[in-house]
PDB file of N, CA and C in Angstrom:
ATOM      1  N   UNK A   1       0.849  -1.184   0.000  1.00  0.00           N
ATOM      2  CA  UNK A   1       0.000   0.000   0.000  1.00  0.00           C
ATOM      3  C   UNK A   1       0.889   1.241   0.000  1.00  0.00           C
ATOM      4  N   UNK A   2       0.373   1.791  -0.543  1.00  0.00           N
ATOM      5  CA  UNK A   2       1.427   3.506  -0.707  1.00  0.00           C
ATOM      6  C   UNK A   2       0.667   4.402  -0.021  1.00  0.00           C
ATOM      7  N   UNK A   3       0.911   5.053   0.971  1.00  0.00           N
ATOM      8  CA  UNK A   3       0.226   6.162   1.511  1.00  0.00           C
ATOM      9  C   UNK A   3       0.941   7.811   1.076  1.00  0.00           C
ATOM     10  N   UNK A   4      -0.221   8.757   0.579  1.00  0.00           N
ATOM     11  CA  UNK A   4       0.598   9.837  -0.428  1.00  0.00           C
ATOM     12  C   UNK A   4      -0.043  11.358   0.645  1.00  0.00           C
ATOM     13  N   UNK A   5       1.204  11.882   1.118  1.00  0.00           N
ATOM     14  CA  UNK A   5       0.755  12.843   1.859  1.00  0.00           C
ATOM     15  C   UNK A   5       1.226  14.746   0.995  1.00  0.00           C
ATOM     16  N   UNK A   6       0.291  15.346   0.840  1.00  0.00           N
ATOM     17  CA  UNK A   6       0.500  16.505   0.245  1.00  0.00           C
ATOM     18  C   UNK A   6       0.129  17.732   0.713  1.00  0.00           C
ATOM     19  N   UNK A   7       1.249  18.311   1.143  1.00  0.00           N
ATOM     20  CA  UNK A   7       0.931  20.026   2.176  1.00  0.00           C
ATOM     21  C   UNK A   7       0.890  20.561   1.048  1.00  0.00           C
ATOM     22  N   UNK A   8      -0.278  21.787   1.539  1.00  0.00           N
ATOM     23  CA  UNK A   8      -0.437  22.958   0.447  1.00  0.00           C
ATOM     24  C   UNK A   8      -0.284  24.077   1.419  1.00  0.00           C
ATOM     25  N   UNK A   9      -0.087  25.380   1.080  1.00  0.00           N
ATOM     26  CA  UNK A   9      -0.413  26.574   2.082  1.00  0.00           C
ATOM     27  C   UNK A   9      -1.362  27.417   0.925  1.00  0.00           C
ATOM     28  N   UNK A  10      -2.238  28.020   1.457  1.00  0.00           N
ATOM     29  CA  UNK A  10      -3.285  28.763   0.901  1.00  0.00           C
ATOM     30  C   UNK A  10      -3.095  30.364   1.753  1.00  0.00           C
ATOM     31  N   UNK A  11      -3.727  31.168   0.982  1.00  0.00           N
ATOM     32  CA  UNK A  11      -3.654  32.616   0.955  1.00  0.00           C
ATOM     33  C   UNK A  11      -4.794  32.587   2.079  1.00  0.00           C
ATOM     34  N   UNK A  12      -5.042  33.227   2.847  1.00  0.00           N
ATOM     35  CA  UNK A  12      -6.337  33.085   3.779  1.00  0.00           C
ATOM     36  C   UNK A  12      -7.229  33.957   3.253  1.00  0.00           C
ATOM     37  N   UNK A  13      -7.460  34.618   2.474  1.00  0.00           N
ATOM     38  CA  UNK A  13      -8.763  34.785   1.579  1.00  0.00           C
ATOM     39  C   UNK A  13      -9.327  33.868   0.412  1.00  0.00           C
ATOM     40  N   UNK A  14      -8.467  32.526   0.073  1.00  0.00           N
ATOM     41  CA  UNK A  14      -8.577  31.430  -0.656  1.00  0.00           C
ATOM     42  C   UNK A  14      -9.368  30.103  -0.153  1.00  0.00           C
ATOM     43  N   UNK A  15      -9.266  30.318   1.085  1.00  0.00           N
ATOM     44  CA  UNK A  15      -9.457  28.633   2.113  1.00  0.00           C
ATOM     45  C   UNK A  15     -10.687  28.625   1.649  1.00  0.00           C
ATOM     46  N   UNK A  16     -11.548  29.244   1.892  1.00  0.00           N
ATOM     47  CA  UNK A  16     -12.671  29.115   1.765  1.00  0.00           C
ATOM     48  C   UNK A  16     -12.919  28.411  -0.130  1.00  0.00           C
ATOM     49  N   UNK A  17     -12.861  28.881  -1.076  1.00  0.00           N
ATOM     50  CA  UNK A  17     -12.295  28.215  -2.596  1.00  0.00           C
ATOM     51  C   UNK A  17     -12.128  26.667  -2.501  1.00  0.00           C
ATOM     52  N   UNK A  18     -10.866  26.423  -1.521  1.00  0.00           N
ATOM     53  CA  UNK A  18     -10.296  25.732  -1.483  1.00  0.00           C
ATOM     54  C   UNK A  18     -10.965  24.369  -0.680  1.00  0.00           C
ATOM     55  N   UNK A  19     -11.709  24.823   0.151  1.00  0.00           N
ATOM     56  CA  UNK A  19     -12.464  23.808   1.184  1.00  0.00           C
ATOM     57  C   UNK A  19     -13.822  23.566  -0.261  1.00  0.00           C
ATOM     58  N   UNK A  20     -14.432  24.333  -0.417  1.00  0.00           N
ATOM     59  CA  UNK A  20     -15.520  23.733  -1.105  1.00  0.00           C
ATOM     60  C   UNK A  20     -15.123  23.101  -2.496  1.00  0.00           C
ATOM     61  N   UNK A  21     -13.686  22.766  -2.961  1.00  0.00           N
ATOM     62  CA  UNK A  21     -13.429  22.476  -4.252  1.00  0.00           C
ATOM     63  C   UNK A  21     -13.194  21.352  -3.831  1.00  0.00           C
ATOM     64  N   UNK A  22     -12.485  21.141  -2.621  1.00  0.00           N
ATOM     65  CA  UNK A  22     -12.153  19.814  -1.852  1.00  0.00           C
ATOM     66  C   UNK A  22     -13.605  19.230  -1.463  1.00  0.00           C
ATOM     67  N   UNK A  23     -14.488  19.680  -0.750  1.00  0.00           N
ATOM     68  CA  UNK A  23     -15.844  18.657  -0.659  1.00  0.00           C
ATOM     69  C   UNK A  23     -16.840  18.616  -2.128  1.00  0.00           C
ATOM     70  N   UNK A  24     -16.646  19.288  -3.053  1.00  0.00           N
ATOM     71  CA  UNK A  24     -17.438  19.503  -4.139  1.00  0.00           C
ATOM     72  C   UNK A  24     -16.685  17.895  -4.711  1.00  0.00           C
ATOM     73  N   UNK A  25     -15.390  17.250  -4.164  1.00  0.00           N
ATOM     74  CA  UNK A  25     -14.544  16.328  -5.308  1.00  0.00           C
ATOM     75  C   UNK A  25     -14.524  15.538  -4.357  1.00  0.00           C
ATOM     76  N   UNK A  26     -14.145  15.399  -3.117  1.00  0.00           N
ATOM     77  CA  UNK A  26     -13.879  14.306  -2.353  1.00  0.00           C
ATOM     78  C   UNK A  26     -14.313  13.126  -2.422  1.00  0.00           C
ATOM     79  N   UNK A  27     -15.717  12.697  -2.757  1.00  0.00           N
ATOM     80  CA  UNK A  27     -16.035  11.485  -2.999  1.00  0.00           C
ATOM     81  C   UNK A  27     -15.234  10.771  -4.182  1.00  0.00           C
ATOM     82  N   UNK A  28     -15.533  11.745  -5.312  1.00  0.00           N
ATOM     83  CA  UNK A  28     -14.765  11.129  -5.951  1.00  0.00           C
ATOM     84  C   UNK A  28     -13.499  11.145  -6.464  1.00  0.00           C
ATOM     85  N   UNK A  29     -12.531  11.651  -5.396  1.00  0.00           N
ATOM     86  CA  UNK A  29     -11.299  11.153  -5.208  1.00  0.00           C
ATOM     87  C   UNK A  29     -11.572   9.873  -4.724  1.00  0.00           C
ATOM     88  N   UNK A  30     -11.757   9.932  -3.856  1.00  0.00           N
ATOM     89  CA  UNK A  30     -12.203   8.819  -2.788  1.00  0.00           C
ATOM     90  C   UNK A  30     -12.703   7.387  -3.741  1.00  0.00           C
ATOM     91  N   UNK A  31     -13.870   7.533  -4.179  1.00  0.00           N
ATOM     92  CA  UNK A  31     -13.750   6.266  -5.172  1.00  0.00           C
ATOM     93  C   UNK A  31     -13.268   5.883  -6.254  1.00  0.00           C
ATOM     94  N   UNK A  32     -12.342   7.218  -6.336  1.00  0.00           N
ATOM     95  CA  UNK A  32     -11.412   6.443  -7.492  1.00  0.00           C
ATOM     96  C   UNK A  32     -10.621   5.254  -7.639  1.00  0.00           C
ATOM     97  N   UNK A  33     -10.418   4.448  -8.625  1.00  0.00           N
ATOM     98  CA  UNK A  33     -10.011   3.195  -8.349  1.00  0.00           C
ATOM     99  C   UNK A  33      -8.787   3.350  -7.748  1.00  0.00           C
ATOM    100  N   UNK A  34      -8.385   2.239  -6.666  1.00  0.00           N
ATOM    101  CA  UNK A  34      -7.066   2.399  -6.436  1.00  0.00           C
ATOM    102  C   UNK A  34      -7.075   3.139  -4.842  1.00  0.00           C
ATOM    103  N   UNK A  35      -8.065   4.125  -4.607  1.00  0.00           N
ATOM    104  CA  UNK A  35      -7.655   4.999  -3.444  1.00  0.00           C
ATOM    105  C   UNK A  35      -8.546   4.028  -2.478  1.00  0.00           C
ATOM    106  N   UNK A  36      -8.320   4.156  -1.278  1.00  0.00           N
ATOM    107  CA  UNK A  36      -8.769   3.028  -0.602  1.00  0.00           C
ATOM    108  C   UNK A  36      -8.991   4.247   1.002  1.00  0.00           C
ATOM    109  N   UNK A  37      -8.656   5.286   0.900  1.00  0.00           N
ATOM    110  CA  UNK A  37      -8.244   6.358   2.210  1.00  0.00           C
ATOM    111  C   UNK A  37      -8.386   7.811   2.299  1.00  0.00           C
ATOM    112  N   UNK A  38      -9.095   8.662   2.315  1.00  0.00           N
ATOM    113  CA  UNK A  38      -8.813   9.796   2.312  1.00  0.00           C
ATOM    114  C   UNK A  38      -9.345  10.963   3.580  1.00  0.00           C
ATOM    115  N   UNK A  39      -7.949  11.421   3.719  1.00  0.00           N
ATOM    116  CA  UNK A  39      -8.701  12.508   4.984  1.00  0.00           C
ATOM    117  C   UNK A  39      -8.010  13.748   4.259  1.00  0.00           C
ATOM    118  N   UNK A  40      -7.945  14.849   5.218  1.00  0.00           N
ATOM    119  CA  UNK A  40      -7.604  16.198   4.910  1.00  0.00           C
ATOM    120  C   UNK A  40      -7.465  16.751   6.818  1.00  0.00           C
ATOM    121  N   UNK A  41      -6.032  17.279   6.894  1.00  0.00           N
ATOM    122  CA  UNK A  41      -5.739  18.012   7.853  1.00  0.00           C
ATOM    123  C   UNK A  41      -5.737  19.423   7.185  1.00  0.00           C
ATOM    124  N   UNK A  42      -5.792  20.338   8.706  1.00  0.00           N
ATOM    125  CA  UNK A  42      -5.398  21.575   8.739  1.00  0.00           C
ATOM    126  C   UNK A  42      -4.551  21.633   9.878  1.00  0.00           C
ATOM    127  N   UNK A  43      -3.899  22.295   9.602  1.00  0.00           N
ATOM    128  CA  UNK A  43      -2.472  22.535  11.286  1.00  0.00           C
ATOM    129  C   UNK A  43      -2.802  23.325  12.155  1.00  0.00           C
ATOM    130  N   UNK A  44      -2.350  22.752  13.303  1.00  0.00           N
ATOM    131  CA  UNK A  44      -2.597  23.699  14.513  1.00  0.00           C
ATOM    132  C   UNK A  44      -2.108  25.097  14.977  1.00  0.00           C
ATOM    133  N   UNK A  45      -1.625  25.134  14.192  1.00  0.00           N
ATOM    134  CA  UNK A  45      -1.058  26.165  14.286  1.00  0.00           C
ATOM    135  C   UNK A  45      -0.685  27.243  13.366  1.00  0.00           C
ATOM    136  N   UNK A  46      -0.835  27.021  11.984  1.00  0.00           N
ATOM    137  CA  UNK A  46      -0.753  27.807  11.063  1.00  0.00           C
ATOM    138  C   UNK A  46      -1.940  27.418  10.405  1.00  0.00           C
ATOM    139  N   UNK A  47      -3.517  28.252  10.578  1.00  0.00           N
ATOM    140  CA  UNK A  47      -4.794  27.656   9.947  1.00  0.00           C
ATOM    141  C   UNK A  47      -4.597  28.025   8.097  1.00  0.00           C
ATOM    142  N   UNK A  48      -3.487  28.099   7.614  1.00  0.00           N
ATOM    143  CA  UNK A  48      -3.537  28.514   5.844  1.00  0.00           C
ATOM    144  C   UNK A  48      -3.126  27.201   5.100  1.00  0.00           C
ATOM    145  N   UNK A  49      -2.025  26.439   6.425  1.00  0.00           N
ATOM    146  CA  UNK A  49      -1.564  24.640   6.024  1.00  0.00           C
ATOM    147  C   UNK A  49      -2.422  24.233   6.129  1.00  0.00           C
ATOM    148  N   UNK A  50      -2.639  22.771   4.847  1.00  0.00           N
ATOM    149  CA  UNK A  50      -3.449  21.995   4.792  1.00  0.00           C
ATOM    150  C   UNK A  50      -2.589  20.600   4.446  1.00  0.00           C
ATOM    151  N   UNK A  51      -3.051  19.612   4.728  1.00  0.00           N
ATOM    152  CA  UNK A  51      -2.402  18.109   4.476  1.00  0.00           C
ATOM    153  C   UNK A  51      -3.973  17.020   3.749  1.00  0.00           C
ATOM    154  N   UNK A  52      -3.306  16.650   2.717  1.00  0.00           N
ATOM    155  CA  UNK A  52      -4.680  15.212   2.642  1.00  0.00           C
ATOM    156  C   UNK A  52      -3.081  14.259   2.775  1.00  0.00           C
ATOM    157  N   UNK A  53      -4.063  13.470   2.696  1.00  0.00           N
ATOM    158  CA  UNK A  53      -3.428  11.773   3.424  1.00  0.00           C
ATOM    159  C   UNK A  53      -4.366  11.269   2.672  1.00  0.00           C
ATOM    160  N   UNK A  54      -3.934  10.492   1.877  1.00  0.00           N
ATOM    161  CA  UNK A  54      -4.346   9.159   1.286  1.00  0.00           C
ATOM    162  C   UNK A  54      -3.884   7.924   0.929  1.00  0.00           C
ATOM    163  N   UNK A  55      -4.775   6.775   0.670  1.00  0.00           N
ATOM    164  CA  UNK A  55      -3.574   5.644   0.546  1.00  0.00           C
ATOM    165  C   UNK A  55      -4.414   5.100  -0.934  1.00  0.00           C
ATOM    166  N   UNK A  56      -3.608   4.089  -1.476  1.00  0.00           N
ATOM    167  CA  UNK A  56      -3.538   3.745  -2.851  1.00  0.00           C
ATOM    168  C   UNK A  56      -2.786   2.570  -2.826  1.00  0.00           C
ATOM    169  N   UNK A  57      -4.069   1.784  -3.680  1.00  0.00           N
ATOM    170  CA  UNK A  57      -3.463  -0.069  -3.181  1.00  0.00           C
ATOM    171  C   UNK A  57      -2.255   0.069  -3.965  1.00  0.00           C
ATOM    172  N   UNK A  58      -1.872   0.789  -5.403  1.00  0.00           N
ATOM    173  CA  UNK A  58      -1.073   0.554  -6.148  1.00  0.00           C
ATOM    174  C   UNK A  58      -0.053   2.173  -6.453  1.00  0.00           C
ATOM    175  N   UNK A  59       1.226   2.242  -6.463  1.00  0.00           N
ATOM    176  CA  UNK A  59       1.688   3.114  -7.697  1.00  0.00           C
ATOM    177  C   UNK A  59       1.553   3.752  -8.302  1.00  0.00           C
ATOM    178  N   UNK A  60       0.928   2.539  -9.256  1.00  0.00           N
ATOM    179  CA  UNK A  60      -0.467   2.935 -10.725  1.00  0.00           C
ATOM    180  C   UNK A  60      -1.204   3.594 -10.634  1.00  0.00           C
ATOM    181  N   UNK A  61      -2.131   2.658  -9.566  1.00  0.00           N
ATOM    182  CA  UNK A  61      -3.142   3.702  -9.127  1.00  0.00           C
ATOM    183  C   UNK A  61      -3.770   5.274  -8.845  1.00  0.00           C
ATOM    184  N   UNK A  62      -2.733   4.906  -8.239  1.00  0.00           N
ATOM    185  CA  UNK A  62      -2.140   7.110  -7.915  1.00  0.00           C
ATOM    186  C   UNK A  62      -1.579   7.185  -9.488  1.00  0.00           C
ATOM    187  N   UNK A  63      -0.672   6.668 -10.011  1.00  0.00           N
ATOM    188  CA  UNK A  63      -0.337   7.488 -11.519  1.00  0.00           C
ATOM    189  C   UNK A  63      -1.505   8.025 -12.607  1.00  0.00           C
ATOM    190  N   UNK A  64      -2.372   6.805 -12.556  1.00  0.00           N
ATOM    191  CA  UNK A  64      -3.360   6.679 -13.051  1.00  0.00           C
ATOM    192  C   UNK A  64      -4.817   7.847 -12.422  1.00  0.00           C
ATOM    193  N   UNK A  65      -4.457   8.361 -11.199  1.00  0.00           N
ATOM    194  CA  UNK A  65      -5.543   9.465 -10.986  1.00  0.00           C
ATOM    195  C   UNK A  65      -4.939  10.921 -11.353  1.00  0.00           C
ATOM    196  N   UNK A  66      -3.981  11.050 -11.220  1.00  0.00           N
ATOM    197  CA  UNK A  66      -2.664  11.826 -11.389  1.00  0.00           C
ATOM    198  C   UNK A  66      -2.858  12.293 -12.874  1.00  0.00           C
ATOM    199  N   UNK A  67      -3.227  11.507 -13.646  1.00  0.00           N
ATOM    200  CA  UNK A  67      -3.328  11.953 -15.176  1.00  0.00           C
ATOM    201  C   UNK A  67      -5.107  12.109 -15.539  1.00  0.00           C
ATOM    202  N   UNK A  68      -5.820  11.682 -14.508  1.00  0.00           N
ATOM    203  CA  UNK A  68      -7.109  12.060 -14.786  1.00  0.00           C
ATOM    204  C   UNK A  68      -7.928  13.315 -15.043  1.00  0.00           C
ATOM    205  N   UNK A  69      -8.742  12.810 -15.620  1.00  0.00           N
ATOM    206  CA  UNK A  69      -9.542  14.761 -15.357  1.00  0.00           C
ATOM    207  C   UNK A  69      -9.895  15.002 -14.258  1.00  0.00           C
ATOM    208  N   UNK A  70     -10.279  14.781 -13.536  1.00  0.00           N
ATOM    209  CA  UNK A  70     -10.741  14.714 -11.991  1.00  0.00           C
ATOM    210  C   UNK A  70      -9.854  15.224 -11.291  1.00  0.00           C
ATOM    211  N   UNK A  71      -8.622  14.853 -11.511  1.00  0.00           N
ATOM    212  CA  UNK A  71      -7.026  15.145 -10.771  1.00  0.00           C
ATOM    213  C   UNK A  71      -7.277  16.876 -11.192  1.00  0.00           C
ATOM    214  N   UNK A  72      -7.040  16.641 -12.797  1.00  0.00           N
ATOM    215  CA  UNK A  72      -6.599  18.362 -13.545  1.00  0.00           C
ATOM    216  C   UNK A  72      -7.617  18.924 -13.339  1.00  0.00           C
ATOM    217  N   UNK A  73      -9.092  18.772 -13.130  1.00  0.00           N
ATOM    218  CA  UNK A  73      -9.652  20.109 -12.737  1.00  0.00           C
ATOM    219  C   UNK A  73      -9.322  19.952 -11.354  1.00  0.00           C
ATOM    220  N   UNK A  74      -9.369  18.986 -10.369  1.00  0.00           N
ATOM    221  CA  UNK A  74      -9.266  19.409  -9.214  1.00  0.00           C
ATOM    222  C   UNK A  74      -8.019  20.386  -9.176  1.00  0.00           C
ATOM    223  N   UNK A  75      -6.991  20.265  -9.482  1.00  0.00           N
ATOM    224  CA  UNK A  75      -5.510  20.730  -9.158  1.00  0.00           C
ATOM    225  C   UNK A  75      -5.428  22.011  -9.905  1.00  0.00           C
ATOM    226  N   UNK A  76      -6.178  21.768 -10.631  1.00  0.00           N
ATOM    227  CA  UNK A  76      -6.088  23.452 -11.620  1.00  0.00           C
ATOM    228  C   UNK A  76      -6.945  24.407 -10.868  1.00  0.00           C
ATOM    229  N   UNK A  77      -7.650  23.920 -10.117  1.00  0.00           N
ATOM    230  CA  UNK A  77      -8.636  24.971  -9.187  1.00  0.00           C
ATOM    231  C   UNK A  77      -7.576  25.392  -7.510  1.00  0.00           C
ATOM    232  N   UNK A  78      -7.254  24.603  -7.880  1.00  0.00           N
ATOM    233  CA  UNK A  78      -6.751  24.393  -6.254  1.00  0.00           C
ATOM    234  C   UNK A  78      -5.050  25.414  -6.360  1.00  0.00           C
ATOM    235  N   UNK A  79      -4.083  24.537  -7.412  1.00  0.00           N
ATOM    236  CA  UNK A  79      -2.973  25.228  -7.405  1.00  0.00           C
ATOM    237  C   UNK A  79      -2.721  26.761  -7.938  1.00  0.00           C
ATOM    238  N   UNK A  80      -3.754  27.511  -8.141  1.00  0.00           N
ATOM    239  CA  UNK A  80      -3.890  29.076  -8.111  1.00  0.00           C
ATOM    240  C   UNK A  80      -3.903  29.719  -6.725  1.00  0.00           C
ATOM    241  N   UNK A  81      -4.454  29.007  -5.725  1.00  0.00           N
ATOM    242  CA  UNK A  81      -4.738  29.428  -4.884  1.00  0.00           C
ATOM    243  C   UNK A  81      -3.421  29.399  -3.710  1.00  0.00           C
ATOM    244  N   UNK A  82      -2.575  29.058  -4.285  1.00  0.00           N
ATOM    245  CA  UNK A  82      -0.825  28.687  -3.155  1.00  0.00           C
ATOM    246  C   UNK A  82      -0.560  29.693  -2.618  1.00  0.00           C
ATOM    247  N   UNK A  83       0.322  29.934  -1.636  1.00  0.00           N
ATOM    248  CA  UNK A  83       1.025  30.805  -1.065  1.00  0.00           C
ATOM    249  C   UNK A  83       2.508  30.689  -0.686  1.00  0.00           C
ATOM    250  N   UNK A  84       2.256  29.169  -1.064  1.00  0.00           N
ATOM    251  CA  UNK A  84       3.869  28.536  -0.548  1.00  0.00           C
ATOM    252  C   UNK A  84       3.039  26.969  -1.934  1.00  0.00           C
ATOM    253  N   UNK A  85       5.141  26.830  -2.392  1.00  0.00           N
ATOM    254  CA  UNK A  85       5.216  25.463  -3.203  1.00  0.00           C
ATOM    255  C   UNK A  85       4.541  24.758  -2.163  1.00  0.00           C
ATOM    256  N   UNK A  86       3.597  23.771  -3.198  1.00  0.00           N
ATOM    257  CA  UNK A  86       3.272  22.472  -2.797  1.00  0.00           C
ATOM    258  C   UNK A  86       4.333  21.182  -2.468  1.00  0.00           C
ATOM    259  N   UNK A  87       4.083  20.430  -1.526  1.00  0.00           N
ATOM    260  CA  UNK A  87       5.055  19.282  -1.655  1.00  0.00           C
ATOM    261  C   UNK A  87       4.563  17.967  -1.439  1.00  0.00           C
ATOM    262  N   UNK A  88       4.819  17.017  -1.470  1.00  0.00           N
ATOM    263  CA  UNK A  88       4.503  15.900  -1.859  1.00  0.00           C
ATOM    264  C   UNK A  88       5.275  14.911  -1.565  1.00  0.00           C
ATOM    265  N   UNK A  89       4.676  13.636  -0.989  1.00  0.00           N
ATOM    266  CA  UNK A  89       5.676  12.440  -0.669  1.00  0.00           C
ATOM    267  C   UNK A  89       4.931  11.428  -0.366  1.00  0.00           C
ATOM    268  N   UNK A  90       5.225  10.141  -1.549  1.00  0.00           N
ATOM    269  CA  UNK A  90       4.929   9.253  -1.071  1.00  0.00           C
ATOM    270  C   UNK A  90       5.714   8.314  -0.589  1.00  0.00           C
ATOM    271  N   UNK A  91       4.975   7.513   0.233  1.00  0.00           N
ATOM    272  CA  UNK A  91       5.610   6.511   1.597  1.00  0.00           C
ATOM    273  C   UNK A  91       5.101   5.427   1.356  1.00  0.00           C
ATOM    274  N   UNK A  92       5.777   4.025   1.948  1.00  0.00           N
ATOM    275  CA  UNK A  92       5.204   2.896   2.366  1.00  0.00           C
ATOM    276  C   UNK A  92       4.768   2.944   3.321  1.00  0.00           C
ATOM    277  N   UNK A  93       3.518   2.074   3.518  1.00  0.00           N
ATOM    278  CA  UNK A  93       3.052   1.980   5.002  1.00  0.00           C
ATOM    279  C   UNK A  93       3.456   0.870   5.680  1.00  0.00           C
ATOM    280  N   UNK A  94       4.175   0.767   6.806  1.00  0.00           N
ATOM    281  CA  UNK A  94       5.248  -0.050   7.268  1.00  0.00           C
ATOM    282  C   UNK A  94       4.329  -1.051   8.312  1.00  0.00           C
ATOM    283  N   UNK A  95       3.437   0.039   9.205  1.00  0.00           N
ATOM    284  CA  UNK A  95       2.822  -1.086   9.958  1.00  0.00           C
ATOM    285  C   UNK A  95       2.113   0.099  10.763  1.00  0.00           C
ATOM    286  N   UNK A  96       0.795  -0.525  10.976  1.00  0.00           N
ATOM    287  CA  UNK A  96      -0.212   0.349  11.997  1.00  0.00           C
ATOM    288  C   UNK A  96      -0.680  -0.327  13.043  1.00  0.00           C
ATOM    289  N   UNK A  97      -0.280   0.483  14.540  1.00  0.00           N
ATOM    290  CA  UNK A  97      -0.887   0.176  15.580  1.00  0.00           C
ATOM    291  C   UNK A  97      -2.092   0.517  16.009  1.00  0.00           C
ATOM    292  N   UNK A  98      -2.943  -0.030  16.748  1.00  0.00           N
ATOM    293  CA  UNK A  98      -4.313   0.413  17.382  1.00  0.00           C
ATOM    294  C   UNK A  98      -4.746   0.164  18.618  1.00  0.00           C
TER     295      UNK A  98
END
């Protein structure tokens, strides 16, 4: 499983844009094939950071949403709105406790 975590910082007259472009799509990020996980942080401390966390049975999977339309309008709505580069990293998920 690949878990793909991506900070954005937003302009604080943007969040608002930015939150309803994210629930206007979330489902279907979410059932896109392949994604199996999705949340969305905001930081405690700087309310303009944002984090989603998602996981993806495959690679592919994520490559394969990555080139979707779904991806490019989402990201084309979203990456106008920056204040700081985006960054990005995906991880293995090694092991979860509960």
């Amino acid at each position: 499983m690949l878990v793909r975590i991506v900070k954005m910082g937003f302009h604080e007259m943007h969040i608002d844009t930015f939150l309803s472009n994210f629930n206007a799509n979330k489902k279907q990020i979410r059932n896109f094939k392949g994604c199996k996980f999705l949340e969305l942080y905001r930081d405690k401390n700087n309310p303009n950071i944002f984090f989603t966390y998602s996981y993806w049975e495959t690679e592919n999977d994520l490559e394969q949403y990555r080139q979707s339309e779904l991806f490019k309008n989402v990201w084309n709505k979203t990456k106008v709105l920056f204040n700081i580069k985006p960054e990005a990293w995906s991880v293995d998920k090694l092991e979860t406790l509960k």
